[in-house]
N, C-alpha and C. Protein backbone atom coordinates (compact mmCIF):
# COMPACT_ATOMS: atom_id res chain seq x y z
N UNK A 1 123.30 155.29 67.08
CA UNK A 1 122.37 154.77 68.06
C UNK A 1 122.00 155.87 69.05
N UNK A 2 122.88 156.75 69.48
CA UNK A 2 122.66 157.97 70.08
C UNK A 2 121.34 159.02 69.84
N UNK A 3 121.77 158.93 68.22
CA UNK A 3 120.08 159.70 67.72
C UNK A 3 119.16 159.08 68.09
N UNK A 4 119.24 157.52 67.46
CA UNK A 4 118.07 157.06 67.37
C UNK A 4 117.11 157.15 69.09
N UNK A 5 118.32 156.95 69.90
CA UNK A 5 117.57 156.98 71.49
C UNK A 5 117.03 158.76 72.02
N UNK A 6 117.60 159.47 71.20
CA UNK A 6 116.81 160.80 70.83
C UNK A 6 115.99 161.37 70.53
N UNK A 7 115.87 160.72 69.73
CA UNK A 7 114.45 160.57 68.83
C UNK A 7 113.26 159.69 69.41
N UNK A 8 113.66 158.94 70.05
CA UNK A 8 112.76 158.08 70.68
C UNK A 8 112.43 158.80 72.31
N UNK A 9 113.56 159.10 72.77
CA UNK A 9 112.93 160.24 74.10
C UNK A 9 112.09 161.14 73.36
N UNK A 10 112.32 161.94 72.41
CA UNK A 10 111.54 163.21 72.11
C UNK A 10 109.71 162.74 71.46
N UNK A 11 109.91 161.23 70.45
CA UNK A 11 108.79 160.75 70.68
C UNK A 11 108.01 160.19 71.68
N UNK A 12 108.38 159.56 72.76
CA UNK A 12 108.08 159.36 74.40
C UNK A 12 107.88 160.92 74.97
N UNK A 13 108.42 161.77 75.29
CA UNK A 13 107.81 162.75 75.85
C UNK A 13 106.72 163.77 75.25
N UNK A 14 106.62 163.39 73.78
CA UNK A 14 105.59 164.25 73.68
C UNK A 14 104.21 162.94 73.75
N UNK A 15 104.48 161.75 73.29
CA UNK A 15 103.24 161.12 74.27
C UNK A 15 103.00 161.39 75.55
N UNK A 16 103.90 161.45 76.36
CA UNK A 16 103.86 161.34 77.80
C UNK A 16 103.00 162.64 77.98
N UNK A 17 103.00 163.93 76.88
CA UNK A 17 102.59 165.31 76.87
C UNK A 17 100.79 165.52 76.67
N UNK A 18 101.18 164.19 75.67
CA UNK A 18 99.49 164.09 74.98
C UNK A 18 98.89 163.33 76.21
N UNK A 19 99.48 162.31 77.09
CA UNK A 19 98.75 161.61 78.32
C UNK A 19 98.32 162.75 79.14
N UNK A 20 99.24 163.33 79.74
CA UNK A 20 98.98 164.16 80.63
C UNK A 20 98.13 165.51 80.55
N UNK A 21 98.11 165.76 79.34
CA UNK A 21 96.96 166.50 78.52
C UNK A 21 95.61 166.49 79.00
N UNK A 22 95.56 164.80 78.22
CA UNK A 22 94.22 163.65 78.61
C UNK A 22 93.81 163.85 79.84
N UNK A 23 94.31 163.58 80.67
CA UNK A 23 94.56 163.06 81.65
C UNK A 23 93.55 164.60 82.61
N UNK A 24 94.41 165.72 82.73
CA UNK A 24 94.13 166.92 82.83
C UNK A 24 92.68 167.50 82.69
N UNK A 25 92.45 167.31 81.45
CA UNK A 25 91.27 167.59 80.44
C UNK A 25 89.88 166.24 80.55
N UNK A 26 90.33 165.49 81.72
CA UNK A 26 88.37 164.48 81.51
C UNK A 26 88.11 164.86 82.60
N UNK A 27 86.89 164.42 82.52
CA UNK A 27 86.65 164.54 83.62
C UNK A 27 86.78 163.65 84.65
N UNK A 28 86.51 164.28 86.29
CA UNK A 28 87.30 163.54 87.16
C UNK A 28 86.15 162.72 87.74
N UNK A 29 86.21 161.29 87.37
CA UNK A 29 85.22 160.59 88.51
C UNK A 29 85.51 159.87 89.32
N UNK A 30 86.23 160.44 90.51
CA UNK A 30 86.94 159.82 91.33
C UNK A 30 88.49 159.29 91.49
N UNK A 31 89.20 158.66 92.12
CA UNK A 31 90.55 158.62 92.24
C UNK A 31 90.83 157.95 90.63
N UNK A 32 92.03 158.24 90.31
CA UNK A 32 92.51 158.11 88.94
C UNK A 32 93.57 157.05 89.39
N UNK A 33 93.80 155.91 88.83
CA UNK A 33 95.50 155.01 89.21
C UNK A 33 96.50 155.22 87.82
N UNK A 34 97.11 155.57 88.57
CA UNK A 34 98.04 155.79 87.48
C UNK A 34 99.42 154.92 87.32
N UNK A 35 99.94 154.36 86.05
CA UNK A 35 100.89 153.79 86.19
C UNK A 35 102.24 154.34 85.60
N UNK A 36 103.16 153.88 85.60
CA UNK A 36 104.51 154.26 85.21
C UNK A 36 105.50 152.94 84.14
N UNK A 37 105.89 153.51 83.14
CA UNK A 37 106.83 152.37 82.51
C UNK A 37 107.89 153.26 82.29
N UNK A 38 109.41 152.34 83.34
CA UNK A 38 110.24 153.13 82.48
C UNK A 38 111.11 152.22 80.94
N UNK A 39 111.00 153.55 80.80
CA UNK A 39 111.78 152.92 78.69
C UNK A 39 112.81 152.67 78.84
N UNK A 40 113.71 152.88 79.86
CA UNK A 40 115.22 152.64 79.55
C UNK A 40 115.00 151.00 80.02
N UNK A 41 114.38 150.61 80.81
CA UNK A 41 114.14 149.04 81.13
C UNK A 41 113.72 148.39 79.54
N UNK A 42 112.58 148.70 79.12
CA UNK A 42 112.13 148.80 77.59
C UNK A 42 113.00 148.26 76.75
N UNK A 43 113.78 149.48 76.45
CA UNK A 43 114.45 149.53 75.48
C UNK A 43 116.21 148.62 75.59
N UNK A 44 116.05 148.17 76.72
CA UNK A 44 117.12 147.29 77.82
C UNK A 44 116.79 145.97 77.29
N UNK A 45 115.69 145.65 77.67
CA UNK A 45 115.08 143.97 77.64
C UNK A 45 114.30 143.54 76.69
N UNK A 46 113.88 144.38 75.84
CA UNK A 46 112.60 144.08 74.79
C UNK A 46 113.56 143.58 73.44
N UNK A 47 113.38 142.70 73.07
CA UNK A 47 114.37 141.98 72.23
C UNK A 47 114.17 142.79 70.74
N UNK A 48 112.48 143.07 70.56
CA UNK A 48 112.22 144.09 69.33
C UNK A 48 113.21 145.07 69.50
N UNK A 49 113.39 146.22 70.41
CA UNK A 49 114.47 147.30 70.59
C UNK A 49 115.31 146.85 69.88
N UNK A 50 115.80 145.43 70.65
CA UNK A 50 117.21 145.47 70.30
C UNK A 50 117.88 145.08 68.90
N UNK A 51 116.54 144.64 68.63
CA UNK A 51 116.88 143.69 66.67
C UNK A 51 116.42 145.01 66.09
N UNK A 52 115.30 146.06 66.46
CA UNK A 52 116.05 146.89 65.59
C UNK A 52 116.83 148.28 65.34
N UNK A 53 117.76 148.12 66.81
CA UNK A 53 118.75 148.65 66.64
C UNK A 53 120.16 147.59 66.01
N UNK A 54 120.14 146.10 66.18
CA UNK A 54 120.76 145.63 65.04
C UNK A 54 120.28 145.88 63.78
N UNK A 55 119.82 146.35 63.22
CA UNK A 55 119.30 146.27 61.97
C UNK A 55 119.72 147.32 61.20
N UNK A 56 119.18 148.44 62.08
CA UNK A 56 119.68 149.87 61.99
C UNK A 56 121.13 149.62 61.97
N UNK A 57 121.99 149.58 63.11
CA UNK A 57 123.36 149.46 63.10
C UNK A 57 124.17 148.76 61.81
N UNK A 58 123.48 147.38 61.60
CA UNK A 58 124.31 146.93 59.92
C UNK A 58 123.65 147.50 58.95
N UNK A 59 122.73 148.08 58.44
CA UNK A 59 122.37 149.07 57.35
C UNK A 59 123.26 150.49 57.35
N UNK A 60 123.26 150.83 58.97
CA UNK A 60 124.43 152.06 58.86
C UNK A 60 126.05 151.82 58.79
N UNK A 61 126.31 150.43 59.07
CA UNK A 61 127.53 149.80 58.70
C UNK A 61 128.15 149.62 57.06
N UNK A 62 127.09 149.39 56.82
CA UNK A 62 127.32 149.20 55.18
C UNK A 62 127.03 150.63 54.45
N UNK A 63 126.52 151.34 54.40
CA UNK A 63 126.36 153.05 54.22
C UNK A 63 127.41 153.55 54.73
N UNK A 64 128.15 153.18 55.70
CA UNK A 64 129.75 154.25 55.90
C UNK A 64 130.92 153.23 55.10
N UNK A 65 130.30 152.01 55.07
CA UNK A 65 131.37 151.35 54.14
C UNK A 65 131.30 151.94 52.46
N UNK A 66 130.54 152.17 52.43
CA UNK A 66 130.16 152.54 50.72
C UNK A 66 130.91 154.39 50.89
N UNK A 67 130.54 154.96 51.80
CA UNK A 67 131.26 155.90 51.95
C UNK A 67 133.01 155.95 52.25
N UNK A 68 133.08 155.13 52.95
CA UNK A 68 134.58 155.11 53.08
C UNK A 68 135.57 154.19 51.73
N UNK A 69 134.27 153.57 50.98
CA UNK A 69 134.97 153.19 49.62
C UNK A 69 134.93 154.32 48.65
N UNK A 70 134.56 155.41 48.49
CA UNK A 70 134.07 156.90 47.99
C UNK A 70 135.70 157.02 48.57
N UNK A 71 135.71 157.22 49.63
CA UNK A 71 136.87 158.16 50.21
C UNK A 71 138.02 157.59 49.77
N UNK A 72 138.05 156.56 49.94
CA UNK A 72 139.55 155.57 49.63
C UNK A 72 139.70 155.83 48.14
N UNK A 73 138.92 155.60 46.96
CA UNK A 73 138.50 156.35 45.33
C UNK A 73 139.63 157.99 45.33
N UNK A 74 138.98 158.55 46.44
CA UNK A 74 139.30 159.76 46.22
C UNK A 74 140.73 159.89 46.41
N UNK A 75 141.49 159.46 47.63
CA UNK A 75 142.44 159.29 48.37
C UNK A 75 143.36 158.90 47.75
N UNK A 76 143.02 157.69 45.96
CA UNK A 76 143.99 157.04 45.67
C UNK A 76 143.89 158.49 44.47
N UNK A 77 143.07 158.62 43.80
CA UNK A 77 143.32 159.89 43.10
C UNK A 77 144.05 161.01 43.52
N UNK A 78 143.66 161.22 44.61
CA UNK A 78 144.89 162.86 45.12
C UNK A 78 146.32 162.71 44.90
N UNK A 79 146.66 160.86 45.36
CA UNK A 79 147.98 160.26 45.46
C UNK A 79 148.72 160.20 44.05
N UNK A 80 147.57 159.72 42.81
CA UNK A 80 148.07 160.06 41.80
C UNK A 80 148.06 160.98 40.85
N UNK A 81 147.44 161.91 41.45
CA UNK A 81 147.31 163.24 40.53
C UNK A 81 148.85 164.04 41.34
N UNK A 82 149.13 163.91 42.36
CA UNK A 82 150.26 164.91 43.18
C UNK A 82 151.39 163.58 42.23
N UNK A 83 151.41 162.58 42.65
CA UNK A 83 152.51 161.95 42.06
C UNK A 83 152.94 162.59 40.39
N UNK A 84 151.92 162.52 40.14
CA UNK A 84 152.20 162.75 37.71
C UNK A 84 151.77 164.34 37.57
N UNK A 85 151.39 164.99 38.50
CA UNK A 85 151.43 166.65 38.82
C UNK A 85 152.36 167.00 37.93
N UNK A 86 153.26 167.22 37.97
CA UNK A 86 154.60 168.16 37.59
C UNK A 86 154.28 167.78 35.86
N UNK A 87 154.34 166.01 35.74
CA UNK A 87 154.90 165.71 34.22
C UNK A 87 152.93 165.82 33.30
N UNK A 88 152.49 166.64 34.09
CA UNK A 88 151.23 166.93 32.69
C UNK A 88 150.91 168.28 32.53
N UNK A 89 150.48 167.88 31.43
CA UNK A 89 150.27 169.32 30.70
C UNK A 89 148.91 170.08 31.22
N UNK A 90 148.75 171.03 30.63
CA UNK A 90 147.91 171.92 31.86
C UNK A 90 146.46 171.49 31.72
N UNK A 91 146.15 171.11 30.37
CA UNK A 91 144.89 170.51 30.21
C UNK A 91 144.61 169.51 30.87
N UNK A 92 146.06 168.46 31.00
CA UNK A 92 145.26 167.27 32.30
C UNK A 92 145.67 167.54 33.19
N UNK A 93 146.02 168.29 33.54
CA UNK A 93 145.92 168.28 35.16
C UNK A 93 144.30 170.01 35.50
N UNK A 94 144.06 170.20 34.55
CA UNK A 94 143.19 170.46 34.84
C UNK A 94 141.95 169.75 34.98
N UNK A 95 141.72 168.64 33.82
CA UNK A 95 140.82 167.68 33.64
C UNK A 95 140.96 166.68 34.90
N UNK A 96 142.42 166.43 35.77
CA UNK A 96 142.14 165.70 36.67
C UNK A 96 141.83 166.20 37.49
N UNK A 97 142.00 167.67 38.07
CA UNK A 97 141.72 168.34 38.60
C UNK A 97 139.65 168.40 38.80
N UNK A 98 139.29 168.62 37.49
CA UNK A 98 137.98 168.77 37.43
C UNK A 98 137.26 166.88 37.91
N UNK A 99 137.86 165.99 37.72
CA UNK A 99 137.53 164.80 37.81
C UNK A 99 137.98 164.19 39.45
N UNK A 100 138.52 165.52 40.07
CA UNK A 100 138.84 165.00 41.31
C UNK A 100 137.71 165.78 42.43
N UNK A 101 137.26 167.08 41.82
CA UNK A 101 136.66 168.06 41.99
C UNK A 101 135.01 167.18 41.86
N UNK A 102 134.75 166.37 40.85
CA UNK A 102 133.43 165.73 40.34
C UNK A 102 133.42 164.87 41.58
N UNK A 103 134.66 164.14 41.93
CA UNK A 103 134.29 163.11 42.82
C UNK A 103 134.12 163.36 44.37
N UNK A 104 134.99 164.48 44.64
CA UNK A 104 134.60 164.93 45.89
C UNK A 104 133.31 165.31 46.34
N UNK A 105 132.53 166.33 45.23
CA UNK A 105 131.08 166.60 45.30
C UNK A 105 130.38 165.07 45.33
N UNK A 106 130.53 164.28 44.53
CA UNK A 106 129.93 162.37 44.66
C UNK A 106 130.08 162.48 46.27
N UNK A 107 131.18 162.01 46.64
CA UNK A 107 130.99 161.61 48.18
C UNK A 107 130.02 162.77 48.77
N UNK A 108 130.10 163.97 48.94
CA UNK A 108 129.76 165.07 49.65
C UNK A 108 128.32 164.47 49.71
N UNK A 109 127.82 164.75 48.11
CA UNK A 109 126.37 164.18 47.78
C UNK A 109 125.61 163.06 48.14
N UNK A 110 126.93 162.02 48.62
CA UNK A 110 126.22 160.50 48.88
C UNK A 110 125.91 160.65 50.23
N UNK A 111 126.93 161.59 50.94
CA UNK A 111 126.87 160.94 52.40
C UNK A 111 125.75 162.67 53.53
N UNK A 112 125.54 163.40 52.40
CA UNK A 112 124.17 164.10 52.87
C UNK A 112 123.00 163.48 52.55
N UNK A 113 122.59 162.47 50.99
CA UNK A 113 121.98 161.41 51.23
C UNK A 113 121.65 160.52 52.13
N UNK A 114 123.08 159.90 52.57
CA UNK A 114 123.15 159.06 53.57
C UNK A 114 122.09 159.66 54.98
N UNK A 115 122.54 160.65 55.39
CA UNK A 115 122.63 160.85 56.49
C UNK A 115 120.91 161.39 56.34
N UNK A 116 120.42 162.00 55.66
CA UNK A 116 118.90 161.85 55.50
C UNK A 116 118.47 160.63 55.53
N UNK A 117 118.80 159.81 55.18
CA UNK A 117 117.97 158.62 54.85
C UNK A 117 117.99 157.94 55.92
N UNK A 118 119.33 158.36 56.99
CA UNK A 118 119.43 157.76 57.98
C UNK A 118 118.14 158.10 59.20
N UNK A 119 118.25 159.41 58.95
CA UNK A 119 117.01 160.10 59.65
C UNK A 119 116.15 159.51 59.44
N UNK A 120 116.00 159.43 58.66
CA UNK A 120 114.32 158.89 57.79
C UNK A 120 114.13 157.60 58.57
N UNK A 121 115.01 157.09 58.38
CA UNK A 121 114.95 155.18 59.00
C UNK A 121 115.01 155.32 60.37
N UNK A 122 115.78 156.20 60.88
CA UNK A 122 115.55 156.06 62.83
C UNK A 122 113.95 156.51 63.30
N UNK A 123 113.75 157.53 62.38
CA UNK A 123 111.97 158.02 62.44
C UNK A 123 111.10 156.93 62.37
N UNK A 124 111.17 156.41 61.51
CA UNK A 124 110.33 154.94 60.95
C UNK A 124 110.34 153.79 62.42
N UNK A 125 111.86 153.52 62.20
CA UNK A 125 111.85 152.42 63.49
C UNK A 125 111.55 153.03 64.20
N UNK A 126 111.30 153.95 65.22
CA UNK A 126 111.17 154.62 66.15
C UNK A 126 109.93 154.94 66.40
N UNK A 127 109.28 155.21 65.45
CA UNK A 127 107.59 155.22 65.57
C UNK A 127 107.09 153.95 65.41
N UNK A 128 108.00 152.55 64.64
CA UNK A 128 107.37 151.25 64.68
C UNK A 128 107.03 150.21 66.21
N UNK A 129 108.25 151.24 67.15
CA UNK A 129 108.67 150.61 68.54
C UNK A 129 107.70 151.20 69.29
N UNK A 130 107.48 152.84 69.35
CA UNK A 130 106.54 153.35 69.55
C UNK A 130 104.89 152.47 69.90
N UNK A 131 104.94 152.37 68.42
CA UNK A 131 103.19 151.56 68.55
C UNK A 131 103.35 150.60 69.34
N UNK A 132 103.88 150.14 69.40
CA UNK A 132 104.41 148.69 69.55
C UNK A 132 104.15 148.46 71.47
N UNK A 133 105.14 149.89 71.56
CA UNK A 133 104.82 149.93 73.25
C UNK A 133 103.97 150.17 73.41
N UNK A 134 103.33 151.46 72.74
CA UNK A 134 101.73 152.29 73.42
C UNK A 134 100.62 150.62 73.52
N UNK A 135 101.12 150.13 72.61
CA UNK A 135 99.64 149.13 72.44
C UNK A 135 100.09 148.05 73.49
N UNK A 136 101.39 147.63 73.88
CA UNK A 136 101.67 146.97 74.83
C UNK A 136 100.93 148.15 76.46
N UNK A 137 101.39 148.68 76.56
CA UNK A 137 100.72 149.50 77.38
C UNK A 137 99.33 149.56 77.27
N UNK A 138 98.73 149.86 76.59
CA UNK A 138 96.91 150.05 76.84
C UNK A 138 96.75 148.60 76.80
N UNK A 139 96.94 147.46 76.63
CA UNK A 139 96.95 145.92 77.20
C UNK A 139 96.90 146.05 78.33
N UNK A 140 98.40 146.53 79.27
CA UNK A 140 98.73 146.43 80.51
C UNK A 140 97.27 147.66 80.95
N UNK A 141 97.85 148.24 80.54
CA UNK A 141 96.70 149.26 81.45
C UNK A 141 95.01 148.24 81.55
N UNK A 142 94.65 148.19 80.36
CA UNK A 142 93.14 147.44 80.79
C UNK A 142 93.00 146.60 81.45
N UNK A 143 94.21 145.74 81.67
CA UNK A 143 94.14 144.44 82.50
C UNK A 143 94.32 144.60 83.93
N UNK A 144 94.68 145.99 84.13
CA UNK A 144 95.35 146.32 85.41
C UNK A 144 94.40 147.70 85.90
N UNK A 145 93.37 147.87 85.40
CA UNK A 145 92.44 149.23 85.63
C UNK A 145 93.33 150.40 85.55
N UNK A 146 94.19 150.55 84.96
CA UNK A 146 94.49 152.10 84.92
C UNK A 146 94.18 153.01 84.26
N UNK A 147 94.38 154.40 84.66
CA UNK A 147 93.54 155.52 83.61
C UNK A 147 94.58 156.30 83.06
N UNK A 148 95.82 156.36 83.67
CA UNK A 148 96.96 156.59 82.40
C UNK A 148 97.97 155.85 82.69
N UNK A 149 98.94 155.85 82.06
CA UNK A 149 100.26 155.08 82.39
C UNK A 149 101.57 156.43 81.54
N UNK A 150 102.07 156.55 82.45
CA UNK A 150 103.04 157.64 81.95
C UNK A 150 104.44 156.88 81.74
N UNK A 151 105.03 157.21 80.59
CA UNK A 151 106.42 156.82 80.35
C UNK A 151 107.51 157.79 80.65
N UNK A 152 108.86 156.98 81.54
CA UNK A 152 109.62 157.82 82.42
C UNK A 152 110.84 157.22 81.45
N UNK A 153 111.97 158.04 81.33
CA UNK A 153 113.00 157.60 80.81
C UNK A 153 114.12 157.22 82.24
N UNK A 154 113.94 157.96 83.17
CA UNK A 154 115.04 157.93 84.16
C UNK A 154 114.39 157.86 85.13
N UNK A 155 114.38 157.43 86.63
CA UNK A 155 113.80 157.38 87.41
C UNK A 155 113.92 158.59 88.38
N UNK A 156 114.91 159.58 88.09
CA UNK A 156 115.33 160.72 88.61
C UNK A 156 113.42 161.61 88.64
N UNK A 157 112.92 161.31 87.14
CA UNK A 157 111.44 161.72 86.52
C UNK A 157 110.79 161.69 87.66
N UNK A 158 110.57 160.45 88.63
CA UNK A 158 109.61 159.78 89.73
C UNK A 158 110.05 160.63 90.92
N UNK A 159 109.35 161.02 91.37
CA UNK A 159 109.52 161.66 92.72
C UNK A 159 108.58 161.02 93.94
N UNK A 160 108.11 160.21 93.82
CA UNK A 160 107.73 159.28 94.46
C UNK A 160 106.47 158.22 93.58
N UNK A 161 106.04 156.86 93.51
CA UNK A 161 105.44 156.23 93.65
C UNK A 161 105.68 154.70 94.27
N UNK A 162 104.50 153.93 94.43
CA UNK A 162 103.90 153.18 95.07
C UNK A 162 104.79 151.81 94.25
N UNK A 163 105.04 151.18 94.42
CA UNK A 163 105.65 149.78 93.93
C UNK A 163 104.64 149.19 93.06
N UNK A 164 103.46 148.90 93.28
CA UNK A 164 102.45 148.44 92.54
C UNK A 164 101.95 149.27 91.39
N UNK A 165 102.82 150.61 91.04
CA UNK A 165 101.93 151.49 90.43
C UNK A 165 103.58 151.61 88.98
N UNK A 166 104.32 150.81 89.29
CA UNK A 166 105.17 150.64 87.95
C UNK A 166 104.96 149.22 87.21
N UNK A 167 104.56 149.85 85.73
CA UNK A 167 104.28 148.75 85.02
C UNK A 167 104.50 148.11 84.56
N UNK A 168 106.54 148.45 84.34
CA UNK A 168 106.85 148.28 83.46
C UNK A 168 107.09 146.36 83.20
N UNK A 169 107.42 145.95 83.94
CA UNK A 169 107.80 144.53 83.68
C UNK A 169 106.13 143.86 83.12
N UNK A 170 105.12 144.67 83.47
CA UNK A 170 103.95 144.10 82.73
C UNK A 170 103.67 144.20 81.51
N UNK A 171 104.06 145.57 81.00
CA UNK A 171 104.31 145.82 79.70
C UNK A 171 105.30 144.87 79.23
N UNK A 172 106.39 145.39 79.54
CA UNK A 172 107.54 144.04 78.91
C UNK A 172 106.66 143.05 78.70
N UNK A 173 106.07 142.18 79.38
CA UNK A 173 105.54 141.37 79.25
C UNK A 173 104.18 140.77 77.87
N UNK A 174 103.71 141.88 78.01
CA UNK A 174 103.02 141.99 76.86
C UNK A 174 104.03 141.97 75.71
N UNK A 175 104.80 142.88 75.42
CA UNK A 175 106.05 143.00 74.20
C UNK A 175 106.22 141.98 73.79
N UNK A 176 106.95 141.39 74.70
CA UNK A 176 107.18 139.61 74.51
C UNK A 176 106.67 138.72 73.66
N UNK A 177 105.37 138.57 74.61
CA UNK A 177 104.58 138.10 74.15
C UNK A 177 103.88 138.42 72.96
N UNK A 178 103.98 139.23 72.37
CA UNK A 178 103.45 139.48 70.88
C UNK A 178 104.73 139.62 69.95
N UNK A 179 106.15 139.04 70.29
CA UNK A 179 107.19 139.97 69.23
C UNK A 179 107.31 138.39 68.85
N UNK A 180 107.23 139.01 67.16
CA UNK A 180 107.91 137.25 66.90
C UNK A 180 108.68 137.90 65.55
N UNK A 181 109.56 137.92 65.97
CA UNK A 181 110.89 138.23 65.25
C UNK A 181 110.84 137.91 63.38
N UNK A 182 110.30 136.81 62.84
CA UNK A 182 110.27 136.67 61.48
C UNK A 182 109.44 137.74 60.66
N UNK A 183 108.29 137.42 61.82
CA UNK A 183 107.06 138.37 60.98
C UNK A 183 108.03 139.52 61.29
N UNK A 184 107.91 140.09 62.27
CA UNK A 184 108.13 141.53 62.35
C UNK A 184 109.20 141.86 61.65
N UNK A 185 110.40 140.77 60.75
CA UNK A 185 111.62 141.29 59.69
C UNK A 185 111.24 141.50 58.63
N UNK A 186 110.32 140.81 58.18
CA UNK A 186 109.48 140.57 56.69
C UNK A 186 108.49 141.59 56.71
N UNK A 187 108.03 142.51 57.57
CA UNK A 187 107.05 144.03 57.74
C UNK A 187 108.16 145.06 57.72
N UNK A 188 109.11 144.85 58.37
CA UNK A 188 110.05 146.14 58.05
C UNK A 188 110.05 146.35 59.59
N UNK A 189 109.80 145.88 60.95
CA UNK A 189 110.14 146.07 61.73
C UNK A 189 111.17 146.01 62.59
């Protein structure tokens, strides 16, 4: 879960990069309002976050179980190859040797699999939550006249604004209101 909230700051700040870009680059016709959402509230209260970091979490539950059944495989082999060691002949204990050697590379192989695939899936959810906010956000923003809305992870980020100029419980709000949990399990969200 650590990555995945990694990955999701590093996708949040380079939006926040492309806003401020924007933002920079139009032209200016007059005062700009700008709003603020912070994600750690987000990613706190938004029930999508949190189903799919359950989701994530028992898919990666069952992937270290399949791995730690690999290991336990291996574990009972070492036990009986050292136990009947002495009383075989050199061919099997080379052959168990080579068959203990096959299985260690198996796990090695499954769980660099694993751990890609894991990537792969925090990327996915992470850009699915992504949309999910930006479009909750440009909601909030149109309804509320703003011309950007910047996403803050910590409030340490804010060095001063206005009470009226954080959005976030409006966004939340939007989230909400569009998350309906069946659909979004049956899309892969």
């Amino acid at each position: 879960m650590n990555t995945w909230l990694r990955v999701l700051s590093v996708v949040l700040l380079l939006a926040l990069a492309a806003g401020i870009g924007w933002f920079i680059a139009r032209p200016s016709n007059g005062a700009a309002r700008v709003g603020v959402v912070r994600m750690t509230e987000i990613l706190e209260k938004y029930q999508g976050a949190a189903d799919a970091r359950a989701g994530f979490t028992r898919t990666a539950r069952a992937w270290q179980s399949n791995i730690d059944t690999l290991r336990g495989e291996m574990q009972n082999l070492l036990i009986d190859y050292e136990r009947d060691r002495l009383t075989m002949t050199a061919a099997q204990r080379a052959s168990y040797e080579s068959i203990l050697q096959m299985k260690r590379q198996q796990i090695d192989d499954y769980t660099a699999a694993i751990q890609q695939r894991a990537t792969e899936e925090q990327r996915q959810v992470t850009e699915k939550l992504v949309v999910k906010v930006k479009s909750a956000t440009e909601s909030a923003a149109r309804d509320l006249g703003l011309d950007l809305v910047l996403a803050v992870q910590d409030e340490a980020f804010v060095l001063y604004s206005a009470e009226t100029v954080d959005v976030t419980a409006y966004v939340l709000g939007h989230l909400k209101q569009a998350y309906h949990p069946q659909a979004d399990e049956q899309h892969g969200n």
